[in-house]
Protein backbone atom coordinates (compact mmCIF):
# COMPACT_ATOMS: atom_id res chain seq x y z
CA UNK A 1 -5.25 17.19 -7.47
CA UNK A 2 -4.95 20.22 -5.85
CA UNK A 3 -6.55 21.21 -2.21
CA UNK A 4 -7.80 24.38 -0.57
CA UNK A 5 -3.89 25.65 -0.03
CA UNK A 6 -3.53 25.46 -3.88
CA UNK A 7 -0.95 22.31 -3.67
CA UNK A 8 -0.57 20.11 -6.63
CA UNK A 9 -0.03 16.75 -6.73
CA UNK A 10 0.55 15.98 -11.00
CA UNK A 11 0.52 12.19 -11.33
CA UNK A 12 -0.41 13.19 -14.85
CA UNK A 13 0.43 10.48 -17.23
CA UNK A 14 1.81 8.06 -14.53
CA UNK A 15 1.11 4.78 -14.28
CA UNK A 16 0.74 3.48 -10.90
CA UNK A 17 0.33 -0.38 -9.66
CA UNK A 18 -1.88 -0.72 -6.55
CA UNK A 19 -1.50 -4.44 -5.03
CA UNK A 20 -4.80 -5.41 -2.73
CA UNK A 21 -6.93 -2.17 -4.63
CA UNK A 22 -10.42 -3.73 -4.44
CA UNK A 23 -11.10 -2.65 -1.35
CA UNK A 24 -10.56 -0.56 1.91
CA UNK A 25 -6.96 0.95 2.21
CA UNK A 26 -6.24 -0.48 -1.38
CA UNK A 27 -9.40 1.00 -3.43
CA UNK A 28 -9.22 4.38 -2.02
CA UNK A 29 -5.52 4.57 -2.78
CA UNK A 30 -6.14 3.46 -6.59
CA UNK A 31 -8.89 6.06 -7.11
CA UNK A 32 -6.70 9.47 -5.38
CA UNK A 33 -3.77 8.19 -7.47
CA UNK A 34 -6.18 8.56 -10.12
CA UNK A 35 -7.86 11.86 -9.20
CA UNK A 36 -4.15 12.78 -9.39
CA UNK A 37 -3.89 11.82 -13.35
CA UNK A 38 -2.76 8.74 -12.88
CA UNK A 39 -3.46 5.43 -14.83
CA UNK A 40 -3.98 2.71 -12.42
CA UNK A 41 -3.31 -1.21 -12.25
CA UNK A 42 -5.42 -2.70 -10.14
CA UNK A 43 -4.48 -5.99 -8.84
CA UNK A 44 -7.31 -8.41 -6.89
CA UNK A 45 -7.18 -11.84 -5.63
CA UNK A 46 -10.71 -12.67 -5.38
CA UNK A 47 -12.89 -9.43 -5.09
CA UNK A 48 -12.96 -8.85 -8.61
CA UNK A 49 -16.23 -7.44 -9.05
CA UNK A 50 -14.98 -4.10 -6.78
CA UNK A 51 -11.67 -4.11 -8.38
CA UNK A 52 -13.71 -3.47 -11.24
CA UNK A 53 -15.69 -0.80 -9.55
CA UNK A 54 -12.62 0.87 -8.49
CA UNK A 55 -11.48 0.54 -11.99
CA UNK A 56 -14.69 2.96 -13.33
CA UNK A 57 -13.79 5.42 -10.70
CA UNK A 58 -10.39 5.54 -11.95
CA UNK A 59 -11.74 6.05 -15.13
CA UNK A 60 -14.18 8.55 -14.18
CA UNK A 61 -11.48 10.66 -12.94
CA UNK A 62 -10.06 10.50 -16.69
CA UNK A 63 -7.51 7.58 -15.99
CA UNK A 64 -7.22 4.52 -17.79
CA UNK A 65 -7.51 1.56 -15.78
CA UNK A 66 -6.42 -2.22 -15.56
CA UNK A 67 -8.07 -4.92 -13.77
CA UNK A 68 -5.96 -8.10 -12.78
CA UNK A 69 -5.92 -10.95 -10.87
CA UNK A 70 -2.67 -12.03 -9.00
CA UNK A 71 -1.93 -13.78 -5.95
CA UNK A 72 0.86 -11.51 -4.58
CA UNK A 73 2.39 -13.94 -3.01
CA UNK A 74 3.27 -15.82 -6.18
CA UNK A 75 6.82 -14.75 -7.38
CA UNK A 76 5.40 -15.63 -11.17
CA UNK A 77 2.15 -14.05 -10.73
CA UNK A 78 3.74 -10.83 -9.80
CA UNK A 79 6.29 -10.81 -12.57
CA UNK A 80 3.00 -12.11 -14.96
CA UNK A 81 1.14 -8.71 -13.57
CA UNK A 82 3.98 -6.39 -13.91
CA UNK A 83 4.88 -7.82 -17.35
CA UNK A 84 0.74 -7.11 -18.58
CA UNK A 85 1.44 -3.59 -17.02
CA UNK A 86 3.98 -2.88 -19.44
CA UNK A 87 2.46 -4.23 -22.51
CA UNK A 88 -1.20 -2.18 -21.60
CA UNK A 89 0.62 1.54 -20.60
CA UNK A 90 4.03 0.83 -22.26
CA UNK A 91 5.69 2.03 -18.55
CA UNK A 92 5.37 1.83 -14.37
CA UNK A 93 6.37 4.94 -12.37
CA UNK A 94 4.44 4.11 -9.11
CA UNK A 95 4.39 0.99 -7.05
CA UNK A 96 1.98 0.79 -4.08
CA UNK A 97 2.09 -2.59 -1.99
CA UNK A 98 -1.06 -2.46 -0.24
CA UNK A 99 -2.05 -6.51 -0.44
CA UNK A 100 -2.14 -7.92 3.46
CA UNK A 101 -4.18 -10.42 5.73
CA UNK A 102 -4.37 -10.65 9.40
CA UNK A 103 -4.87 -14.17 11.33
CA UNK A 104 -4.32 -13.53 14.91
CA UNK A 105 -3.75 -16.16 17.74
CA UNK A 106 -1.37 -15.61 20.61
CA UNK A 107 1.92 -17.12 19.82
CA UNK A 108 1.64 -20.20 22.14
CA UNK A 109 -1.50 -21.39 19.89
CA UNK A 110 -0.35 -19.75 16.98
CA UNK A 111 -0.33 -22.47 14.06
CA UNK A 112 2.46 -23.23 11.10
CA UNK A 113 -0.02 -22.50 8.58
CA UNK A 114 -1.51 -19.18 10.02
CA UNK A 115 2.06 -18.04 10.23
CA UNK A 116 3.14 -18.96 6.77
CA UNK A 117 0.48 -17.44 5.40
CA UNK A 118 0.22 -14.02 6.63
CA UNK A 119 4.45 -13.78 5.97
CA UNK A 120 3.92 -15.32 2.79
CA UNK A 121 1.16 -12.56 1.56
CA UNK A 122 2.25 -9.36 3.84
CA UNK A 123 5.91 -9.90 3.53
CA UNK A 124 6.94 -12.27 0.83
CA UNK A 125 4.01 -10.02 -1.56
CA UNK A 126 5.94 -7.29 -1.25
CA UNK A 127 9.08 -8.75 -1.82
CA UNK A 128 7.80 -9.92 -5.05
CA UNK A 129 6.28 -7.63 -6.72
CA UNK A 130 9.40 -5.23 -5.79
CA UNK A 131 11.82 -7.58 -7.51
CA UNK A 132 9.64 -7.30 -10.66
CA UNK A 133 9.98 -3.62 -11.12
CA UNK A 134 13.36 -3.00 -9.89
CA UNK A 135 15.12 -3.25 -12.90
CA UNK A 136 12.78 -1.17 -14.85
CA UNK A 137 12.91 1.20 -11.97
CA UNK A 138 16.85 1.01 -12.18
CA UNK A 139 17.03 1.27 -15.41
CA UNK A 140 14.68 3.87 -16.13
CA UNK A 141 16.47 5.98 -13.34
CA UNK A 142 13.34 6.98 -11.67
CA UNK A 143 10.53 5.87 -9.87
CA UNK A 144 8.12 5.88 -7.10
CA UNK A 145 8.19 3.01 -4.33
CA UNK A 146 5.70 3.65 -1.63
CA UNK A 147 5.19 0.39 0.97
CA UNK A 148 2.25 0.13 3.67
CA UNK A 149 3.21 -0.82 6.80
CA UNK A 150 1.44 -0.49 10.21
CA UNK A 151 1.65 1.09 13.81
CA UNK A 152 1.25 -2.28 15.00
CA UNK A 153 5.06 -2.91 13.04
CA UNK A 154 6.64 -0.35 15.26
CA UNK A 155 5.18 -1.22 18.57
CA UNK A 156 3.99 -4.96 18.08
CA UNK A 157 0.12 -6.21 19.21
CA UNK A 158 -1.28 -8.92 21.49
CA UNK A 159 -2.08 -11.73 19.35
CA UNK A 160 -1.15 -10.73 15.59
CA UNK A 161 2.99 -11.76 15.97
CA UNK A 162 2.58 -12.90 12.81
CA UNK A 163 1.20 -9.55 10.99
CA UNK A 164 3.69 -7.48 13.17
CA UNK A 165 6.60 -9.43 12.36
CA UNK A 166 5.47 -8.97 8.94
CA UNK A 167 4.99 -5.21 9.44
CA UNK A 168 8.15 -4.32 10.72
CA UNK A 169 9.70 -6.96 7.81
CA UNK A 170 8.16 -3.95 5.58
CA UNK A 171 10.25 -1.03 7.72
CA UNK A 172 13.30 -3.45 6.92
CA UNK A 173 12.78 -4.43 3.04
CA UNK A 174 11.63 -0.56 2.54
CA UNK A 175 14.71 1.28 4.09
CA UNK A 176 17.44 -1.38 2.72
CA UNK A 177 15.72 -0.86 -0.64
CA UNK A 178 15.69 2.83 -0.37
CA UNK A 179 19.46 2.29 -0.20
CA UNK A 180 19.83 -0.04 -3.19
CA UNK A 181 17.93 2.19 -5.61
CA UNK A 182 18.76 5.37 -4.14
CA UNK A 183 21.37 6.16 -6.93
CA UNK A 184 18.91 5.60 -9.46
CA UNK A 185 16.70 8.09 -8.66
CA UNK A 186 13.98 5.98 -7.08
CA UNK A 187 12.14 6.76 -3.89
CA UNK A 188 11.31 4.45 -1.42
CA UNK A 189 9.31 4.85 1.56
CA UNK A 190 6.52 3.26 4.18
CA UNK A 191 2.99 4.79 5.58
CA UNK A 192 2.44 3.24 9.07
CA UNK A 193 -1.63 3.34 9.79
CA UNK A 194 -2.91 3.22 12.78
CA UNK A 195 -6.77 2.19 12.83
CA UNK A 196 -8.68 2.97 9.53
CA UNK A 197 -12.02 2.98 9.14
CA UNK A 198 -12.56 0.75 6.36
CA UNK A 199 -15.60 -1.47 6.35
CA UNK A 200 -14.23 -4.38 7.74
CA UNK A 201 -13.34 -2.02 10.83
CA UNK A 202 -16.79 -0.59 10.94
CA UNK A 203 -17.71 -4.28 11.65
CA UNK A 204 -15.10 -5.10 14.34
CA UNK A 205 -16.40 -5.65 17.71
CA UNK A 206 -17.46 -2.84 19.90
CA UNK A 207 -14.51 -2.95 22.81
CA UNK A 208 -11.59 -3.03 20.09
CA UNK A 209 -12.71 -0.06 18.67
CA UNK A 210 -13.24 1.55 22.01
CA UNK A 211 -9.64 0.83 23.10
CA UNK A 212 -8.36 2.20 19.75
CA UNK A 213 -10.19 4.93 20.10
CA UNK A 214 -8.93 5.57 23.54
CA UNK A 215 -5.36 5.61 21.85
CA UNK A 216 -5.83 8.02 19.62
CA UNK A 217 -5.12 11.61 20.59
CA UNK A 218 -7.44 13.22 17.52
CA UNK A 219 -10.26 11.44 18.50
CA UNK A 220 -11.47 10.02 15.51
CA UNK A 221 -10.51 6.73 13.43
CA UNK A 222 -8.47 7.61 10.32
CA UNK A 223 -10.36 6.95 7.02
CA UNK A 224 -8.97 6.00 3.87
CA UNK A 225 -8.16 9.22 2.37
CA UNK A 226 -6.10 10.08 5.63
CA UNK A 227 -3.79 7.53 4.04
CA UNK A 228 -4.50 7.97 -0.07
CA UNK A 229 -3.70 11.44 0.54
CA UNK A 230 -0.14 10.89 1.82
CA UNK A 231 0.61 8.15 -0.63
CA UNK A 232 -0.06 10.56 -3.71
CA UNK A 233 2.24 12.49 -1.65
CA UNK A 234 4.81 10.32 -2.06
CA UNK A 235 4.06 9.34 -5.45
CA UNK A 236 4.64 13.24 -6.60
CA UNK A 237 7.68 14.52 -7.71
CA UNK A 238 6.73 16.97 -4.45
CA UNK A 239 8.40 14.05 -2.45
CA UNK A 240 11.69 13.80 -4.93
CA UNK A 241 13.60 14.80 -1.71
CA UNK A 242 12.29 12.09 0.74
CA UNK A 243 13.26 8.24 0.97
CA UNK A 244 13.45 5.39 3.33
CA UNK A 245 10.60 7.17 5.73
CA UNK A 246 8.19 5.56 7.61
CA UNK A 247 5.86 7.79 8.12
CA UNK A 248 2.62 7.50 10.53
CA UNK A 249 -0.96 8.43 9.98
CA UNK A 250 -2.66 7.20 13.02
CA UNK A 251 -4.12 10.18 14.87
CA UNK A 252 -1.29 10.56 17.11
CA UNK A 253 -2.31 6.36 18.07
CA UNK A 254 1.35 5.13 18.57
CA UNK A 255 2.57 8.03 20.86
């Protein structure tokens, strides 16, 4: 991919896994990576019929493409899904955790189950599918570990102290990994969002998206490719330099 500034970003001939890349964040991440050169594996819980249309974009940008169900918060399922990876494109250089949930309730109503949950998908997810390509990543002495995080991990929310717990659980897991795999030439890092328009956003109610907008010192919600566009950043051997990060993209939100 290369922009107006004449940039490249060569994913060429990379394989990339995008967890949660049926929709929103997710989809638009799988199909840049792929604009990029990469092939894709895109991983789906139960939206299959759009991981499938992100899939033909992917391929429409000249990339091959996997489609495959996994809960990600299944240790097996991710080792299952990394192991098909391997056998389809013979190799993983990317890793994109995407896969999360929200179920908000203030803490003092908060219940065991909404808790487990979200910390078994946001945090737990990540966790697992990070163990399952470590030791290629380690022993292939290279690799590309990118982690999305949120704002709302840095600063905390009303109501969601289970997805910010989980959140800032990524800032952890992604600098302490950074430091494991650092000496085998792997690159770690996290993308904070702050509000992105995906379509699920364009439904929320009317005063949350005032107040977010009333945070945001750009004046306008992110959209996807705010966030795709970093990620293939990070991806590129452009970023070979850069690890344990957390970078924002949030409009100036957080400030």
């Amino acid at each position: 991919m290369e922009n107006s500034k004449g940039v490249f970003i060569d994913l060429k001939d990379k394989t990339a896994i995008v967890t949660g890349g049926s929709l929103g964040i997710g989809a638009g991440i799988a199909v840049k990576l792929a604009a990029c050169g990469a092939n894709v594996a895109v991983n789906y819980r139960k939206h299959r019929e759009e991981a499938e249309l992100v899939a033909e974009h992917v391929r429409q940008h000249g990339g091959k493409a996997l489609v495959y169900k996994a809960d990600i918060s299944s240790f097996a399922d991710a080792a299952a899904m990394v192991e098909k990876v391997l056998e389809v494109f013979g190799g993983i250089d990317i890793l994109v955790n995407n896969a999360g949930i929200n179920w908000d309730g203030v803490i003092w109503k908060m219940t065991e189950e909404q808790w487990d949950t979200v910390v078994n998908i946001n945090l737990k997810g990540y966790f697992n599918f990070i163990r399952a390509v470590a030791p290629l990543f380690r022993e292939q002495k290279s690799g590309k570990l990118v982690n999305i995080t949120s704002i709302n991990g840095l600063r905390g929310k009303f109501g969601q102290s289970n997805y910010a717990a989980t959140k800032a659980g990524i800032i952890g897991l992604t600098k302490t990994v950074a430091r494991e795999l650092g000496k085998y030439g792997v690159n770690v890092n996290a993308v904070a969002p702050g509000l992105i328009e995906t379509d699920m956003m364009k439904n929320a109610d009317e005063v949350v998206r005032r107040k977010a907008m009333e945070e945001i010192i750009l004046k306008r919600f992110g959209q996807t490719e705010d966030v795709a566009n970093l990620v293939a950043f990070l991806s590129s051997d452009l970023a070979c330099h850069i690890t344990g990060e957390v970078i924002k993209v949030d409009g100036g939100q957080y400030i």
